[in-house]
PDB file of N, CA and C in Angstrom:
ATOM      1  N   UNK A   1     149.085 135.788  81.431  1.00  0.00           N
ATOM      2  CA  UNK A   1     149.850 134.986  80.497  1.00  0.00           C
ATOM      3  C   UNK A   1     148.895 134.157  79.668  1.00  0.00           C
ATOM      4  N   UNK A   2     149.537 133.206  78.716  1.00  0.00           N
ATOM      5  CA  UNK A   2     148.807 132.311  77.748  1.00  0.00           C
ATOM      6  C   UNK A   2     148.583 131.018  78.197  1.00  0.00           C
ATOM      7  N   UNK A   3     147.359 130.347  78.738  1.00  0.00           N
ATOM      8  CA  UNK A   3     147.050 129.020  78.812  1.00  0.00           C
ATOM      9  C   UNK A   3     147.119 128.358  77.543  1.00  0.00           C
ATOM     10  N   UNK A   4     147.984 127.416  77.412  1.00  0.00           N
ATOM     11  CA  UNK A   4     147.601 126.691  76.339  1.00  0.00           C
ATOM     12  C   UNK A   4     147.365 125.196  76.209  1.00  0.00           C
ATOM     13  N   UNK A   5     145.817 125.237  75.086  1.00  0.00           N
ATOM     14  CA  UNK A   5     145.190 123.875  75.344  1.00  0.00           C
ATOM     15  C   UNK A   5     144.987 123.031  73.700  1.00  0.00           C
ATOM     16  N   UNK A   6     145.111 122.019  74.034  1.00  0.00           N
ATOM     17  CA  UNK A   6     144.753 121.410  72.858  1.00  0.00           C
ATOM     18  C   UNK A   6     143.459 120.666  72.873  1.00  0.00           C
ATOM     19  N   UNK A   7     142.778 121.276  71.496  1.00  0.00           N
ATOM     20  CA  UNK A   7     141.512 121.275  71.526  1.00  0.00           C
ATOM     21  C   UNK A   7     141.334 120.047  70.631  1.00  0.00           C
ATOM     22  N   UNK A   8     139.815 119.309  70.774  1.00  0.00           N
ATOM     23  CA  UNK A   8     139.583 118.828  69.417  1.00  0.00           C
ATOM     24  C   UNK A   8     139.730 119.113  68.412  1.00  0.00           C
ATOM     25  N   UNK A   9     139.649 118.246  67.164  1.00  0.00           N
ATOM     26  CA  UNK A   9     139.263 119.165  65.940  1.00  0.00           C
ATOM     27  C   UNK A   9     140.831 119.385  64.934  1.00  0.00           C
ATOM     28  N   UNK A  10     141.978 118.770  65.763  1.00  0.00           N
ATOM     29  CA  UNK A  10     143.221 119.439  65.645  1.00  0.00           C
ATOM     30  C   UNK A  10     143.833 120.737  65.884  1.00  0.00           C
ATOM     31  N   UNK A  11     143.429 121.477  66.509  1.00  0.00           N
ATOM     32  CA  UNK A  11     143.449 123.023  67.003  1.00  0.00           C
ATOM     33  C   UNK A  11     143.843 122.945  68.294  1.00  0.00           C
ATOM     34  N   UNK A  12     144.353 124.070  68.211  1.00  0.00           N
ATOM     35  CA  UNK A  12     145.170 124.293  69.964  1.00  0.00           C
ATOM     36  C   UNK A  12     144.699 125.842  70.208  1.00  0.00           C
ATOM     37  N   UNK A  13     144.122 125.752  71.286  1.00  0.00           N
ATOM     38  CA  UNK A  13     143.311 127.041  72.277  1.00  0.00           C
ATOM     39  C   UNK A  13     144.215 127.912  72.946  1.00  0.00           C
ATOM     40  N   UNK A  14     144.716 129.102  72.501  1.00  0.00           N
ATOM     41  CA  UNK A  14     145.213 129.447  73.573  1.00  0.00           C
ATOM     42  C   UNK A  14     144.329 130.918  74.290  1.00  0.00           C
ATOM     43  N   UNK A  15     144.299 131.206  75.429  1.00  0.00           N
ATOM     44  CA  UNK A  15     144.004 131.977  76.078  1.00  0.00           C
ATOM     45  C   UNK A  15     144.713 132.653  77.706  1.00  0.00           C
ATOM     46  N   UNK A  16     143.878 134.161  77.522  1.00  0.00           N
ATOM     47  CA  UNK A  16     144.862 134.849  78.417  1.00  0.00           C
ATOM     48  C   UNK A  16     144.366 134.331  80.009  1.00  0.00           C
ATOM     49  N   UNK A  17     145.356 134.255  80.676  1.00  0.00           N
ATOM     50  CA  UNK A  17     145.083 134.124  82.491  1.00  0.00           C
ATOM     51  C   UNK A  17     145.968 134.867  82.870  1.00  0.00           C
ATOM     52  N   UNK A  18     145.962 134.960  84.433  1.00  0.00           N
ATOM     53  CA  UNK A  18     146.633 135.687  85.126  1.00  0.00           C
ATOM     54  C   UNK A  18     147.334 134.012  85.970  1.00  0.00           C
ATOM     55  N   UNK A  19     148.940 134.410  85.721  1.00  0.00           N
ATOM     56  CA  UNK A  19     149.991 133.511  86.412  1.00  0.00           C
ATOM     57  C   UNK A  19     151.162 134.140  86.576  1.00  0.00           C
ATOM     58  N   UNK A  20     151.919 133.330  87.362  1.00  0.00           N
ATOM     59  CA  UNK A  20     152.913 133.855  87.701  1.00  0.00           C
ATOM     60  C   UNK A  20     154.384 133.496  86.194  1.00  0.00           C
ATOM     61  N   UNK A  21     155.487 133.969  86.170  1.00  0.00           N
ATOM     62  CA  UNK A  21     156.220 133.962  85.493  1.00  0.00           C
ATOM     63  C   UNK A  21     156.539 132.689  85.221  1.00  0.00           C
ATOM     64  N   UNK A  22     156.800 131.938  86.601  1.00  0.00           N
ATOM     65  CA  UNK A  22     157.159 130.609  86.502  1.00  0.00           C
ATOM     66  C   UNK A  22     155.910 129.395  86.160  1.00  0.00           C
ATOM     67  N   UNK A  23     154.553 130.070  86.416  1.00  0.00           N
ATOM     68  CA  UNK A  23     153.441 129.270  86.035  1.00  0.00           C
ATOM     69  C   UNK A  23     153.766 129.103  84.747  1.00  0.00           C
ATOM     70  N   UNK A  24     153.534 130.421  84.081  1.00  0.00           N
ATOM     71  CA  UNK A  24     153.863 130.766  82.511  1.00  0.00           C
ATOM     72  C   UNK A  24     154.868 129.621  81.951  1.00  0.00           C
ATOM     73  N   UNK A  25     155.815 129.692  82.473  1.00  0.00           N
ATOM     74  CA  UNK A  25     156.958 129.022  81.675  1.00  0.00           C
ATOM     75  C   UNK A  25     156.396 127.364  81.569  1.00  0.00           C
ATOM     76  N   UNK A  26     156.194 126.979  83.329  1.00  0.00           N
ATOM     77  CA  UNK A  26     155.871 125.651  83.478  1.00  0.00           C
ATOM     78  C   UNK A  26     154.429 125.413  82.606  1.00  0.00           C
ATOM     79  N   UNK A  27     153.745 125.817  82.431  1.00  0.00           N
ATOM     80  CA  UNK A  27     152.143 125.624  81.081  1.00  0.00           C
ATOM     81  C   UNK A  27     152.725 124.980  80.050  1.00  0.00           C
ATOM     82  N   UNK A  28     153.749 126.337  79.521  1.00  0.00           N
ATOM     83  CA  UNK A  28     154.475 126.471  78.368  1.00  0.00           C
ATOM     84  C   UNK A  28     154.470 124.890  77.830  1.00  0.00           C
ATOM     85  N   UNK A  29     156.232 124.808  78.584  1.00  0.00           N
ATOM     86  CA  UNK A  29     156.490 123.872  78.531  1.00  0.00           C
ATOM     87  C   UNK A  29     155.861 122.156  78.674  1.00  0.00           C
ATOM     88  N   UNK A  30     154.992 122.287  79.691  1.00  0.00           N
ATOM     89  CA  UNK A  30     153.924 120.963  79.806  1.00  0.00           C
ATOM     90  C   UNK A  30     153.137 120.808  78.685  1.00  0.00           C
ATOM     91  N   UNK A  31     152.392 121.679  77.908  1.00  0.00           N
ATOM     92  CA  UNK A  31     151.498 121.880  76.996  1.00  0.00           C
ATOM     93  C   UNK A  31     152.312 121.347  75.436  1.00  0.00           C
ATOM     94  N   UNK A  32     153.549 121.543  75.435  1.00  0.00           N
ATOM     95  CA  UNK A  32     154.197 121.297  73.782  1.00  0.00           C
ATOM     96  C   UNK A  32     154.642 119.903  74.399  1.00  0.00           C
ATOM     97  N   UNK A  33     154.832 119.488  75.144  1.00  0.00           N
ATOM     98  CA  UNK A  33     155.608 118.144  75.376  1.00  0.00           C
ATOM     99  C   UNK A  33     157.014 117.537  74.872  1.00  0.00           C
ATOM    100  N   UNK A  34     156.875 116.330  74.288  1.00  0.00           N
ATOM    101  CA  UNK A  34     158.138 115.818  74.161  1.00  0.00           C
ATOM    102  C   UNK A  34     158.815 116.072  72.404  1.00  0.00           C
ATOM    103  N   UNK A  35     157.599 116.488  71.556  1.00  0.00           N
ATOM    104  CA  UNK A  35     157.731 116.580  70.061  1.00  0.00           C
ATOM    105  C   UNK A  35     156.771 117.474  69.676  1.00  0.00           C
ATOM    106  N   UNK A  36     157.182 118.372  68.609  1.00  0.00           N
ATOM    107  CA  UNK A  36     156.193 119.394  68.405  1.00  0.00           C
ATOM    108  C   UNK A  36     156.996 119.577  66.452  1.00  0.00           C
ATOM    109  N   UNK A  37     155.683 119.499  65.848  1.00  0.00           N
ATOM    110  CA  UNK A  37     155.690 119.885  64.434  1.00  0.00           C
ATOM    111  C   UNK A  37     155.829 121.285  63.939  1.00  0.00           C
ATOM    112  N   UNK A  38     156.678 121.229  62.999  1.00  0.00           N
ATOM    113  CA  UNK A  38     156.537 122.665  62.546  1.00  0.00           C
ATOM    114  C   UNK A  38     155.047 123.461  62.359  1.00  0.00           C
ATOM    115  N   UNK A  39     154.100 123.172  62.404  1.00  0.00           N
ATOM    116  CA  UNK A  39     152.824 123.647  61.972  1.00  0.00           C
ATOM    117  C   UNK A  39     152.506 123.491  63.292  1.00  0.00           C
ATOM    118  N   UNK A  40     152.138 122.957  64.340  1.00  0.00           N
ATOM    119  CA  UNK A  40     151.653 123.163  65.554  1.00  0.00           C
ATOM    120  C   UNK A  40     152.699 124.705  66.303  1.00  0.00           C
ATOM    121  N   UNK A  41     154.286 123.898  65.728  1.00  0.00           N
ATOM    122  CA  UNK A  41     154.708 125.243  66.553  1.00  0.00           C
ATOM    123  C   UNK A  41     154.407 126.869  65.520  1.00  0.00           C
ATOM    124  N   UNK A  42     154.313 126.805  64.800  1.00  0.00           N
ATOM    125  CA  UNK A  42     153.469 128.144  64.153  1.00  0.00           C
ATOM    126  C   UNK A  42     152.692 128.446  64.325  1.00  0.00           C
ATOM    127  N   UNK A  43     151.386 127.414  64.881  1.00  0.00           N
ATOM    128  CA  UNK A  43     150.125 128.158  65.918  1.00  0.00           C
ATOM    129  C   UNK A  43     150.877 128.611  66.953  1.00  0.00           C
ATOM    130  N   UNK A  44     151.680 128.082  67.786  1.00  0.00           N
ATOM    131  CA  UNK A  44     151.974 128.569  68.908  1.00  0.00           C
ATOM    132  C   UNK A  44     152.183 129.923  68.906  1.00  0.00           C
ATOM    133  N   UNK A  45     153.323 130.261  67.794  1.00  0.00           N
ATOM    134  CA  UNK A  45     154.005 131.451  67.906  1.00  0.00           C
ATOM    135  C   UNK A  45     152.890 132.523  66.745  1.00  0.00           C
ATOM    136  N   UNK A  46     152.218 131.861  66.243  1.00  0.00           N
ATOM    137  CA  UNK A  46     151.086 133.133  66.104  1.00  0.00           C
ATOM    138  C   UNK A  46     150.183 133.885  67.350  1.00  0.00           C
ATOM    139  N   UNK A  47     149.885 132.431  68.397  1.00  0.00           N
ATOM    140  CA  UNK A  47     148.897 133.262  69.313  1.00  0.00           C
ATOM    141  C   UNK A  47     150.468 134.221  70.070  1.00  0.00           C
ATOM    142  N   UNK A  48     151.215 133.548  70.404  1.00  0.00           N
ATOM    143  CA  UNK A  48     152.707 134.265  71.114  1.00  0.00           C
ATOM    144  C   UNK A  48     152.668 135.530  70.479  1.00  0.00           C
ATOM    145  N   UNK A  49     152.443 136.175  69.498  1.00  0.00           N
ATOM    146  CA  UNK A  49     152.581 137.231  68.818  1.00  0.00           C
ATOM    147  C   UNK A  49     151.558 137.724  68.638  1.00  0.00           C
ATOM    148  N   UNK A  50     150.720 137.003  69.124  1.00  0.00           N
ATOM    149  CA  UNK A  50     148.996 137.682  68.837  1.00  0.00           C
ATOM    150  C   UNK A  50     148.561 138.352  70.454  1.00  0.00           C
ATOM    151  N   UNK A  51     149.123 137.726  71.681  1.00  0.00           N
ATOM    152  CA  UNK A  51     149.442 138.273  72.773  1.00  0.00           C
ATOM    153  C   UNK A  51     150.060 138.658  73.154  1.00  0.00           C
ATOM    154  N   UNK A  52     151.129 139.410  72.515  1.00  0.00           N
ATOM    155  CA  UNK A  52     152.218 140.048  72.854  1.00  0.00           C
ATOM    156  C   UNK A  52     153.188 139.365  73.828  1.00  0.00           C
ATOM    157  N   UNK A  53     153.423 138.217  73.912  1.00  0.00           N
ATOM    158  CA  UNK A  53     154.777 137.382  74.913  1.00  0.00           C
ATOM    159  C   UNK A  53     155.878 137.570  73.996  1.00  0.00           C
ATOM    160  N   UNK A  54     155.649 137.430  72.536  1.00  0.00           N
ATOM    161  CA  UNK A  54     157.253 137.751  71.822  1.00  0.00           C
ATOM    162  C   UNK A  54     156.629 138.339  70.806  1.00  0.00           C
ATOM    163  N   UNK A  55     157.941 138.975  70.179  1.00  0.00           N
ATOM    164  CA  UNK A  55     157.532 140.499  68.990  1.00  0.00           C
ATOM    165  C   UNK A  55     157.709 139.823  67.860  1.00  0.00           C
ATOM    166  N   UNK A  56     157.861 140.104  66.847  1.00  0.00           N
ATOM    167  CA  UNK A  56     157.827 139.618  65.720  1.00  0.00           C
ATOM    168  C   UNK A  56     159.326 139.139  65.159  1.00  0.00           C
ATOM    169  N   UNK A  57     160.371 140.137  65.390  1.00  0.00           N
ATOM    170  CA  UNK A  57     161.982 139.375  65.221  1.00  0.00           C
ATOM    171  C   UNK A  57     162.052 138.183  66.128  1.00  0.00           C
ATOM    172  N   UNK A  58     161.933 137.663  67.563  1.00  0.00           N
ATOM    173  CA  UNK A  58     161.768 136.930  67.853  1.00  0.00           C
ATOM    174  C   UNK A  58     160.718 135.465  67.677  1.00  0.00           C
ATOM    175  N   UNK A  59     159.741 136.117  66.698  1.00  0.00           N
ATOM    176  CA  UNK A  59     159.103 134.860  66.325  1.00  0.00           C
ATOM    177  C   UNK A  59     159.679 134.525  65.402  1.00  0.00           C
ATOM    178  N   UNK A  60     160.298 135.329  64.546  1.00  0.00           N
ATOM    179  CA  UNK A  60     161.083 134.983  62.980  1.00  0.00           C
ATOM    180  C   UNK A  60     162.499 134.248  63.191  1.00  0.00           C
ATOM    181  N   UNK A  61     163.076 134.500  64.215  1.00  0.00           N
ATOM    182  CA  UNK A  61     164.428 134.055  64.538  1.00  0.00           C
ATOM    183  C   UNK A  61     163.604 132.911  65.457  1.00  0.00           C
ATOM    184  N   UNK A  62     162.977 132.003  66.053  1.00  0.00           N
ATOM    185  CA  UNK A  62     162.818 131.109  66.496  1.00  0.00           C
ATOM    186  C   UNK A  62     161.832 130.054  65.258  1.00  0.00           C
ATOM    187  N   UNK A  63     161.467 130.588  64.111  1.00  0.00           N
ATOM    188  CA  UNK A  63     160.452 129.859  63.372  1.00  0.00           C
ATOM    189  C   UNK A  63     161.797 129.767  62.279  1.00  0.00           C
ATOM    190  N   UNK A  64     163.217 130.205  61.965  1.00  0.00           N
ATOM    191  CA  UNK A  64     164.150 129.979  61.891  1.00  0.00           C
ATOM    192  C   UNK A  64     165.327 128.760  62.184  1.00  0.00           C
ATOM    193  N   UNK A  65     165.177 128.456  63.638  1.00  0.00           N
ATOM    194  CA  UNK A  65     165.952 127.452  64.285  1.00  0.00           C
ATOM    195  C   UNK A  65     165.162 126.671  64.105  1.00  0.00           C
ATOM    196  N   UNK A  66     163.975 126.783  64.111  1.00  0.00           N
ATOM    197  CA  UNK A  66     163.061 125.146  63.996  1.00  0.00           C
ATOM    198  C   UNK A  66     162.416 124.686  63.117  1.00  0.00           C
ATOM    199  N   UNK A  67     163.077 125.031  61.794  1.00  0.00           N
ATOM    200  CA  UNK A  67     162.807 124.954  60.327  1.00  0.00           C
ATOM    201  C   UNK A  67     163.053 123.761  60.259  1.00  0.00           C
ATOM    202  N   UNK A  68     161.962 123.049  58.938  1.00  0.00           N
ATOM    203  CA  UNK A  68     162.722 121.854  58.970  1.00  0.00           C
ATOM    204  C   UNK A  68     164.499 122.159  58.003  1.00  0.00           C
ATOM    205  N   UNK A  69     164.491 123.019  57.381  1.00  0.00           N
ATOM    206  CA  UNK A  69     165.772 123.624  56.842  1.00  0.00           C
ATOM    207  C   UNK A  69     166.859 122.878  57.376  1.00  0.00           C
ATOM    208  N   UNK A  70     166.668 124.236  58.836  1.00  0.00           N
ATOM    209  CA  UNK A  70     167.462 123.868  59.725  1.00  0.00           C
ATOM    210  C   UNK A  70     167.711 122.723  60.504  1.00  0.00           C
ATOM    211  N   UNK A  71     166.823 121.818  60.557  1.00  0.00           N
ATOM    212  CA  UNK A  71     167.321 120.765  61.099  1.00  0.00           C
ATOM    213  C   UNK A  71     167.034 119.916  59.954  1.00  0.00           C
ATOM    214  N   UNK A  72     167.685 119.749  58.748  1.00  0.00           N
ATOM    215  CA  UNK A  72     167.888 119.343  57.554  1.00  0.00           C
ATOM    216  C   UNK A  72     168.309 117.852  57.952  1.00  0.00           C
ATOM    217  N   UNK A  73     169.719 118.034  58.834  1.00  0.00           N
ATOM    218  CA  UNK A  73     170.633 116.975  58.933  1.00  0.00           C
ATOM    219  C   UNK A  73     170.434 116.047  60.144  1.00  0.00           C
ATOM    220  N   UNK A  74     169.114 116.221  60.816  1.00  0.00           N
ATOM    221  CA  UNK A  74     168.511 115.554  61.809  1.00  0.00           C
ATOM    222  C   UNK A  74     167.517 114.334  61.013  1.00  0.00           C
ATOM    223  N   UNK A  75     167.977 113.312  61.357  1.00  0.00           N
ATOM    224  CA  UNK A  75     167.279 112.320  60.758  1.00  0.00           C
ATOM    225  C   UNK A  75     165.388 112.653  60.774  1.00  0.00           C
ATOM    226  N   UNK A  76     164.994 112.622  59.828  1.00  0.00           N
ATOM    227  CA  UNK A  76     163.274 112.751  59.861  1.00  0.00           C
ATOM    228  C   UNK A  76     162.179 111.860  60.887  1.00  0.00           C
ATOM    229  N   UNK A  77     162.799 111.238  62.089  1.00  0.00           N
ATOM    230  CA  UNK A  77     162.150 110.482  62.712  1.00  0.00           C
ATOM    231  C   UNK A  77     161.948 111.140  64.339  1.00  0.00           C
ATOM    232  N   UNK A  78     163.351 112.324  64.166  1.00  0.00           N
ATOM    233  CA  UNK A  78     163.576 112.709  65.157  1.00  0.00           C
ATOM    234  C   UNK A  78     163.526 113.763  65.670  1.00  0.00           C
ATOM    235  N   UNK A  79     162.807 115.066  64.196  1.00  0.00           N
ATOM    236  CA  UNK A  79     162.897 116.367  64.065  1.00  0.00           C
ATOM    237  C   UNK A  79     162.180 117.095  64.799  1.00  0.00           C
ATOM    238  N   UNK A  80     160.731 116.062  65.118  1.00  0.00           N
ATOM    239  CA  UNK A  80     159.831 117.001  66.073  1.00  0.00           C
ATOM    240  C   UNK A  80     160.960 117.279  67.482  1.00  0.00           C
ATOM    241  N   UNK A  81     160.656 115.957  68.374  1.00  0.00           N
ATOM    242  CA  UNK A  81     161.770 116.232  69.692  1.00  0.00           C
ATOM    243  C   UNK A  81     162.746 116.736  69.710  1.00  0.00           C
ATOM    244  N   UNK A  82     163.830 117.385  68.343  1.00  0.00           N
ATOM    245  CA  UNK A  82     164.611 118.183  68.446  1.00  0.00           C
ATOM    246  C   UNK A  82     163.916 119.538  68.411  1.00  0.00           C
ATOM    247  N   UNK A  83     162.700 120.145  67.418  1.00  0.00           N
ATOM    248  CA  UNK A  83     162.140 121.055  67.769  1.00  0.00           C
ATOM    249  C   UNK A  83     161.675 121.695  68.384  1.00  0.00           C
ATOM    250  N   UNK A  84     160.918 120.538  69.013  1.00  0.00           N
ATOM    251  CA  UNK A  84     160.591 120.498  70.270  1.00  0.00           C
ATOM    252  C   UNK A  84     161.183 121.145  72.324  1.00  0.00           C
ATOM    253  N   UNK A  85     162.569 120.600  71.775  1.00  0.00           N
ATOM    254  CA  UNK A  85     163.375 120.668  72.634  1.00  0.00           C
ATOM    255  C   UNK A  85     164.070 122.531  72.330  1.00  0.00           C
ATOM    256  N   UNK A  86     164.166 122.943  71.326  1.00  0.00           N
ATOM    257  CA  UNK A  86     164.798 123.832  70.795  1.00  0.00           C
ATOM    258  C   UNK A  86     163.706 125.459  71.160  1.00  0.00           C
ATOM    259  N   UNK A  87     162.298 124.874  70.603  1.00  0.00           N
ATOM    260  CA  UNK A  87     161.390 125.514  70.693  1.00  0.00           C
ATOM    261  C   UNK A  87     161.218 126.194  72.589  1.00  0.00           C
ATOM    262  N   UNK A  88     160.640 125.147  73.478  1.00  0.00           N
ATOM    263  CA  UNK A  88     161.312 125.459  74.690  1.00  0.00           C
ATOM    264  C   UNK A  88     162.272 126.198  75.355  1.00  0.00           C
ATOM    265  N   UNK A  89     163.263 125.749  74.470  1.00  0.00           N
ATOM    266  CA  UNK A  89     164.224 126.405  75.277  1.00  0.00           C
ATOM    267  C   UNK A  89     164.338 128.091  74.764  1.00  0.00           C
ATOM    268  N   UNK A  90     164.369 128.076  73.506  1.00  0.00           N
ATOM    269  CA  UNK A  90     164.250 129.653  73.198  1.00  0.00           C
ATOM    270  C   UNK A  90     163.521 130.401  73.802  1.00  0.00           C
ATOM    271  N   UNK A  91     161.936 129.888  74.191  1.00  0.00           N
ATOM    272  CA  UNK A  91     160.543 130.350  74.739  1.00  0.00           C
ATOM    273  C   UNK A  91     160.940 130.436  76.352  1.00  0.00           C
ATOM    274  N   UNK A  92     161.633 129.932  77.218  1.00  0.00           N
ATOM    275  CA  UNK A  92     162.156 129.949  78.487  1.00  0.00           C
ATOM    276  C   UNK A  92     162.697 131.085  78.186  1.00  0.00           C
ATOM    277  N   UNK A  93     164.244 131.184  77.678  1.00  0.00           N
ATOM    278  CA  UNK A  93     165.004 132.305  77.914  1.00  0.00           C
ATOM    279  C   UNK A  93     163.892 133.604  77.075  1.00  0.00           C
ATOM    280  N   UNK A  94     163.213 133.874  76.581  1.00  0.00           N
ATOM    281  CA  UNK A  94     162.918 134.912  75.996  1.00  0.00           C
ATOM    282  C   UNK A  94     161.487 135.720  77.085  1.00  0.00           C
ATOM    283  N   UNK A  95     161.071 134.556  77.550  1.00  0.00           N
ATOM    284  CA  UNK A  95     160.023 135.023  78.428  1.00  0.00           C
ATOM    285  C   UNK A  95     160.530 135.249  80.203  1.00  0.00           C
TER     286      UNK A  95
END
Protein backbone atom coordinates (compact mmCIF):
# COMPACT_ATOMS: atom_id res chain seq x y z
CA UNK A 1 0.00 0.00 0.00
CA UNK A 2 0.80 3.89 0.06
CA UNK A 3 2.62 5.45 3.11
CA UNK A 4 1.86 8.81 3.18
CA UNK A 5 4.17 11.60 4.45
CA UNK A 6 4.39 15.12 4.57
CA UNK A 7 7.51 16.39 3.60
CA UNK A 8 9.25 19.72 3.87
CA UNK A 9 9.28 22.06 1.26
CA UNK A 10 5.31 21.84 1.07
CA UNK A 11 5.21 18.40 -0.64
CA UNK A 12 3.75 15.26 0.51
CA UNK A 13 5.80 11.82 -0.04
CA UNK A 14 4.03 9.12 -0.84
CA UNK A 15 5.45 5.65 -1.07
CA UNK A 16 4.80 1.94 -1.56
CA UNK A 17 4.91 -0.57 1.73
CA UNK A 18 3.59 -3.66 2.44
CA UNK A 19 0.34 -3.35 5.09
CA UNK A 20 -2.47 -4.71 5.86
CA UNK A 21 -5.94 -3.37 4.46
CA UNK A 22 -6.81 -1.90 7.66
CA UNK A 23 -3.15 -0.42 8.13
CA UNK A 24 -3.85 1.13 4.68
CA UNK A 25 -7.01 2.72 5.56
CA UNK A 26 -5.80 3.75 9.20
CA UNK A 27 -2.28 5.76 7.40
CA UNK A 28 -4.82 7.03 5.07
CA UNK A 29 -6.83 8.54 7.20
CA UNK A 30 -4.18 9.74 10.07
CA UNK A 31 -1.99 11.34 7.37
CA UNK A 32 -4.95 13.92 5.77
CA UNK A 33 -6.24 14.79 9.24
CA UNK A 34 -8.87 17.10 10.26
CA UNK A 35 -8.80 19.61 6.91
CA UNK A 36 -7.39 19.02 3.64
CA UNK A 37 -7.21 21.63 0.58
CA UNK A 38 -8.20 21.08 -2.70
CA UNK A 39 -4.54 21.07 -4.01
CA UNK A 40 -3.08 18.85 -1.29
CA UNK A 41 -6.03 16.51 -1.99
CA UNK A 42 -4.98 16.39 -5.81
CA UNK A 43 -1.51 15.29 -4.80
CA UNK A 44 -3.10 12.71 -2.99
CA UNK A 45 -5.19 11.36 -5.68
CA UNK A 46 -2.43 11.73 -8.29
CA UNK A 47 0.02 9.43 -6.33
CA UNK A 48 -3.62 7.19 -5.65
CA UNK A 49 -3.67 6.87 -9.39
CA UNK A 50 -0.10 6.78 -9.90
CA UNK A 51 -0.22 3.46 -7.65
CA UNK A 52 -2.97 2.03 -8.76
CA UNK A 53 -5.36 2.16 -5.27
CA UNK A 54 -8.08 4.02 -7.50
CA UNK A 55 -8.58 4.22 -11.42
CA UNK A 56 -9.15 7.19 -12.97
CA UNK A 57 -13.33 7.46 -12.91
CA UNK A 58 -12.91 7.20 -9.34
CA UNK A 59 -10.39 9.89 -8.99
CA UNK A 60 -12.64 12.13 -11.23
CA UNK A 61 -15.85 11.40 -9.32
CA UNK A 62 -14.09 12.06 -5.92
CA UNK A 63 -12.00 15.35 -7.23
CA UNK A 64 -15.81 16.12 -8.13
CA UNK A 65 -17.42 15.96 -4.56
CA UNK A 66 -14.57 17.92 -3.21
CA UNK A 67 -14.62 20.76 -5.55
CA UNK A 68 -14.66 23.85 -4.19
CA UNK A 69 -17.87 24.02 -6.77
CA UNK A 70 -19.31 21.64 -4.92
CA UNK A 71 -19.07 22.74 -1.71
CA UNK A 72 -19.94 26.26 -3.03
CA UNK A 73 -22.57 26.68 -0.21
CA UNK A 74 -20.22 25.67 2.66
CA UNK A 75 -19.10 28.71 4.27
CA UNK A 76 -15.18 29.33 3.14
CA UNK A 77 -13.83 28.85 6.67
CA UNK A 78 -15.04 25.46 6.76
CA UNK A 79 -14.44 23.82 3.29
CA UNK A 80 -11.22 22.12 4.02
CA UNK A 81 -12.85 19.86 7.13
CA UNK A 82 -15.78 19.27 5.00
CA UNK A 83 -13.36 17.98 2.30
CA UNK A 84 -11.61 16.62 4.32
CA UNK A 85 -14.19 14.60 5.94
CA UNK A 86 -15.75 13.71 2.44
CA UNK A 87 -12.35 12.87 0.96
CA UNK A 88 -11.94 9.98 3.69
CA UNK A 89 -14.79 8.72 3.54
CA UNK A 90 -14.98 8.05 -0.25
CA UNK A 91 -11.15 6.68 0.08
CA UNK A 92 -12.45 4.10 2.99
CA UNK A 93 -15.33 2.74 1.02
CA UNK A 94 -13.39 2.52 -2.30
CA UNK A 95 -10.31 0.84 -0.89
Amino acid sequence: MLKVEEAGGGYIRISRVDLSKSEQISNIIDKIGSKLSQSVADVYLNEFLRYNVIDKNESDMIKIAISDKSLAKAPNDIRDFIRADIFKSMIVNLI
